[in-house]
C-alpha atoms as a PDB file:
ATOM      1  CA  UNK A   1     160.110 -35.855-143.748  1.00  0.00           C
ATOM      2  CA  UNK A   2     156.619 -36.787-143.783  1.00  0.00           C
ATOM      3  CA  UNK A   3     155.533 -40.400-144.958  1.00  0.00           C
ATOM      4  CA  UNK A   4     152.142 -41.435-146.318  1.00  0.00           C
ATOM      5  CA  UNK A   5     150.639 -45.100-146.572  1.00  0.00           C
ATOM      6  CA  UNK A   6     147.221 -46.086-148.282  1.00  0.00           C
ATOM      7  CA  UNK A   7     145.955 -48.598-146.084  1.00  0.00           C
ATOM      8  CA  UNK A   8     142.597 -48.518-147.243  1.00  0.00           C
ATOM      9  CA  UNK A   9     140.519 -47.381-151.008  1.00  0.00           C
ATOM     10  CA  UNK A  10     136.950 -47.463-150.610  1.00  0.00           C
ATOM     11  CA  UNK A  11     134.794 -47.496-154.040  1.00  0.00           C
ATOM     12  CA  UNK A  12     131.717 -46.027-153.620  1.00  0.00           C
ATOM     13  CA  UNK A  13     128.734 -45.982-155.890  1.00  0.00           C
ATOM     14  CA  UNK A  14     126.600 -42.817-155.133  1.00  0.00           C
ATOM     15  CA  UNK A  15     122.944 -41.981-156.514  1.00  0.00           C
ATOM     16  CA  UNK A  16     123.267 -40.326-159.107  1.00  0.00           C
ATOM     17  CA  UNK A  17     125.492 -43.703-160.915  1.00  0.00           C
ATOM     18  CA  UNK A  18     128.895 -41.599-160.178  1.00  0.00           C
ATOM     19  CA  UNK A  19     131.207 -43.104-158.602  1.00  0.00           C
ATOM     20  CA  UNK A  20     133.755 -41.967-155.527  1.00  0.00           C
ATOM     21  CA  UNK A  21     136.792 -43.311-154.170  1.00  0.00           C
ATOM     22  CA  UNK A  22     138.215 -42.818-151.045  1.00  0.00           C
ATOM     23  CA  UNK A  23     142.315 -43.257-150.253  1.00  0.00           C
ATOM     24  CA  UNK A  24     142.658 -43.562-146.045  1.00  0.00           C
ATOM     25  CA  UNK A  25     145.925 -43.149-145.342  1.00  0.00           C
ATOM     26  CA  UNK A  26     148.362 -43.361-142.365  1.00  0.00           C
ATOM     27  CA  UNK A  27     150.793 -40.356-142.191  1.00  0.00           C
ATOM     28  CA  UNK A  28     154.416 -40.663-140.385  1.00  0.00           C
ATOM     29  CA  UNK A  29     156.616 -37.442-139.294  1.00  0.00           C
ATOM     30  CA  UNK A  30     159.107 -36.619-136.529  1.00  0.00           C
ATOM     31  CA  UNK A  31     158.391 -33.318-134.487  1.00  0.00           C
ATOM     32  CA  UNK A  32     161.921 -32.394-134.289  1.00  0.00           C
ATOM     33  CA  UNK A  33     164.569 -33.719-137.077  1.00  0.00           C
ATOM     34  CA  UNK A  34     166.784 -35.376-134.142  1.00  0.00           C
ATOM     35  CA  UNK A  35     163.734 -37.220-132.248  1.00  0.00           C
ATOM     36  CA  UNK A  36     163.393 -40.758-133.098  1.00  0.00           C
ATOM     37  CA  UNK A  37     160.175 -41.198-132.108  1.00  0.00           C
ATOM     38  CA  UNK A  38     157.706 -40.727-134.811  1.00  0.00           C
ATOM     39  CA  UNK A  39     153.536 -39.479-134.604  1.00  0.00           C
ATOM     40  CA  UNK A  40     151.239 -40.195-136.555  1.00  0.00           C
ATOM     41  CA  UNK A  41     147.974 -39.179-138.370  1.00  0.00           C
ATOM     42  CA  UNK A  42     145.872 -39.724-140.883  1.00  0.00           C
ATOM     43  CA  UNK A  43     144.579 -38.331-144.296  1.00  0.00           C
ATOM     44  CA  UNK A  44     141.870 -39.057-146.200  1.00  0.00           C
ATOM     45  CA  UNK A  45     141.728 -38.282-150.118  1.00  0.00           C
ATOM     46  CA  UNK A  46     138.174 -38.396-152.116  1.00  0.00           C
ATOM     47  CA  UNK A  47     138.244 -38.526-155.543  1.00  0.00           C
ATOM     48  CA  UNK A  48     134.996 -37.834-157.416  1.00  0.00           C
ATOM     49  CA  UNK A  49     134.933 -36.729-161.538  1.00  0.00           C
ATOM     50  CA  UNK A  50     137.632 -34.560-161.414  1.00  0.00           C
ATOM     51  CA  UNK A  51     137.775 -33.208-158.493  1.00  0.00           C
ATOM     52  CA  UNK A  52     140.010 -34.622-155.821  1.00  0.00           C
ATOM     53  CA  UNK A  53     139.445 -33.248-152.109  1.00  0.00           C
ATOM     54  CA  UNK A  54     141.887 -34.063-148.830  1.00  0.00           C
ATOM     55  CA  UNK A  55     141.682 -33.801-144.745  1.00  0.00           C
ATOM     56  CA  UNK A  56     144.504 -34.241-143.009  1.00  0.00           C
ATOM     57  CA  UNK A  57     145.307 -34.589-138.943  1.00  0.00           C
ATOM     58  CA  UNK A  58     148.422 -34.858-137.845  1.00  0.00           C
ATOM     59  CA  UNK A  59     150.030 -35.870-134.856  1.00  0.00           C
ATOM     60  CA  UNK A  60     147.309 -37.650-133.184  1.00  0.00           C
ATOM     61  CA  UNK A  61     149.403 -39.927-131.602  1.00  0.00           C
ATOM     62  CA  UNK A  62     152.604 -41.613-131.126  1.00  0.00           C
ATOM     63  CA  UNK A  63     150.946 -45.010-131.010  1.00  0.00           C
ATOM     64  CA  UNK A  64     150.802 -46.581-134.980  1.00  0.00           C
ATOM     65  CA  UNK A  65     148.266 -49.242-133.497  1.00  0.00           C
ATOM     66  CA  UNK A  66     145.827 -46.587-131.953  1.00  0.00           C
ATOM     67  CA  UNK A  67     146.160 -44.332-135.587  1.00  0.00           C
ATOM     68  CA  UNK A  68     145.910 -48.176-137.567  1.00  0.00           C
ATOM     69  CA  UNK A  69     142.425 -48.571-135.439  1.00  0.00           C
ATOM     70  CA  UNK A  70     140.919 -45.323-136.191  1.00  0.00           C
ATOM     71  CA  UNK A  71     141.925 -45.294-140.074  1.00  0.00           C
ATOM     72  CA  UNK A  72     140.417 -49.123-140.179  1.00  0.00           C
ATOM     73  CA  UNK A  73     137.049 -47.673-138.416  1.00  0.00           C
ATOM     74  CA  UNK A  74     137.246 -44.959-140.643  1.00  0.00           C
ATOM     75  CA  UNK A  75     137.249 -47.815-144.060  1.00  0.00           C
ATOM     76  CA  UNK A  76     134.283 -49.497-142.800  1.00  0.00           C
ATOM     77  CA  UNK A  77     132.258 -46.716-142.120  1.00  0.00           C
ATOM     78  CA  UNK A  78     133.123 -44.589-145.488  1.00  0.00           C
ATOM     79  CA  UNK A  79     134.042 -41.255-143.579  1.00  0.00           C
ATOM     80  CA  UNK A  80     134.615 -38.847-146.127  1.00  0.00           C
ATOM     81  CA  UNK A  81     137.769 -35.407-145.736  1.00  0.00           C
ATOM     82  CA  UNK A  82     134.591 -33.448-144.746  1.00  0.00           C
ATOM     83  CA  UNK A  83     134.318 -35.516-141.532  1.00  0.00           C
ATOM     84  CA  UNK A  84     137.967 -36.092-140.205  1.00  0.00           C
ATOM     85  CA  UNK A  85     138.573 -33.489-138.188  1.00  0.00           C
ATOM     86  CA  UNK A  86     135.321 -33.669-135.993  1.00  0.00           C
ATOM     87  CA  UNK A  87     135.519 -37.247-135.654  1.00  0.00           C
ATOM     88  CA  UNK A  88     139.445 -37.612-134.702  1.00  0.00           C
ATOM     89  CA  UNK A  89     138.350 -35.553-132.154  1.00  0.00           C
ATOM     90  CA  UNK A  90     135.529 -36.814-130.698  1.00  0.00           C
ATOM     91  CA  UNK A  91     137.897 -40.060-130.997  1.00  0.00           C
ATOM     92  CA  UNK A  92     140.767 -38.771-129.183  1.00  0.00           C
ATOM     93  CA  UNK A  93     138.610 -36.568-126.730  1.00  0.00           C
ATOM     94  CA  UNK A  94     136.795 -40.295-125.360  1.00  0.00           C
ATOM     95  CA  UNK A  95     140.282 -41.963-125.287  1.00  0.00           C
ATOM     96  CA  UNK A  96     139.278 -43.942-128.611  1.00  0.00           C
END
């Protein structure tokens, strides 16, 4: 059963005087029910008005401190769902 954290909420004040938040979260799931080992991943949840939008990767790795690095670099630099997918990969593809 999958397991999500929010490590990070970003509060972001956009031109317009609206404001966005963004919930980073790390993501925990097994591949098999009988493995032990867990993966994890990462989602990212903007809320703007009304709307709510979400990215998700899973399974980017079974290391929690590489996933905790990238979600961390991912606070600071206000990555929005949009922008996940392309940069988890460039991440992963340049050993992060």
């Amino acid at each position: 059963m999958k397991q999500l954290q929010v490590l990070f909420s970003n509060e972001v004040a956009l031109e317009d005087d609206r404001k966005m938040r963004l919930d980073y979260f790390l993501t925990k799931d097994y591949f098999k029910s009988d493995v032990e080992e867990p993966y994890y991943g990462i989602r990212i949840t903007k809320y703007l008005d009304e709307l709510e939008e979400s990215e998700e990767v899973s399974g980017i790795s079974c290391s929690k401190e590489t996933v905790l690095s990238m979600i961390e670099k991912f606070s600071i630099n206000v990555v929005t769902p949009i922008h996940l997918v392309e940069i988890v990969d460039d991440l992963v593809t340049q050993g992060s």
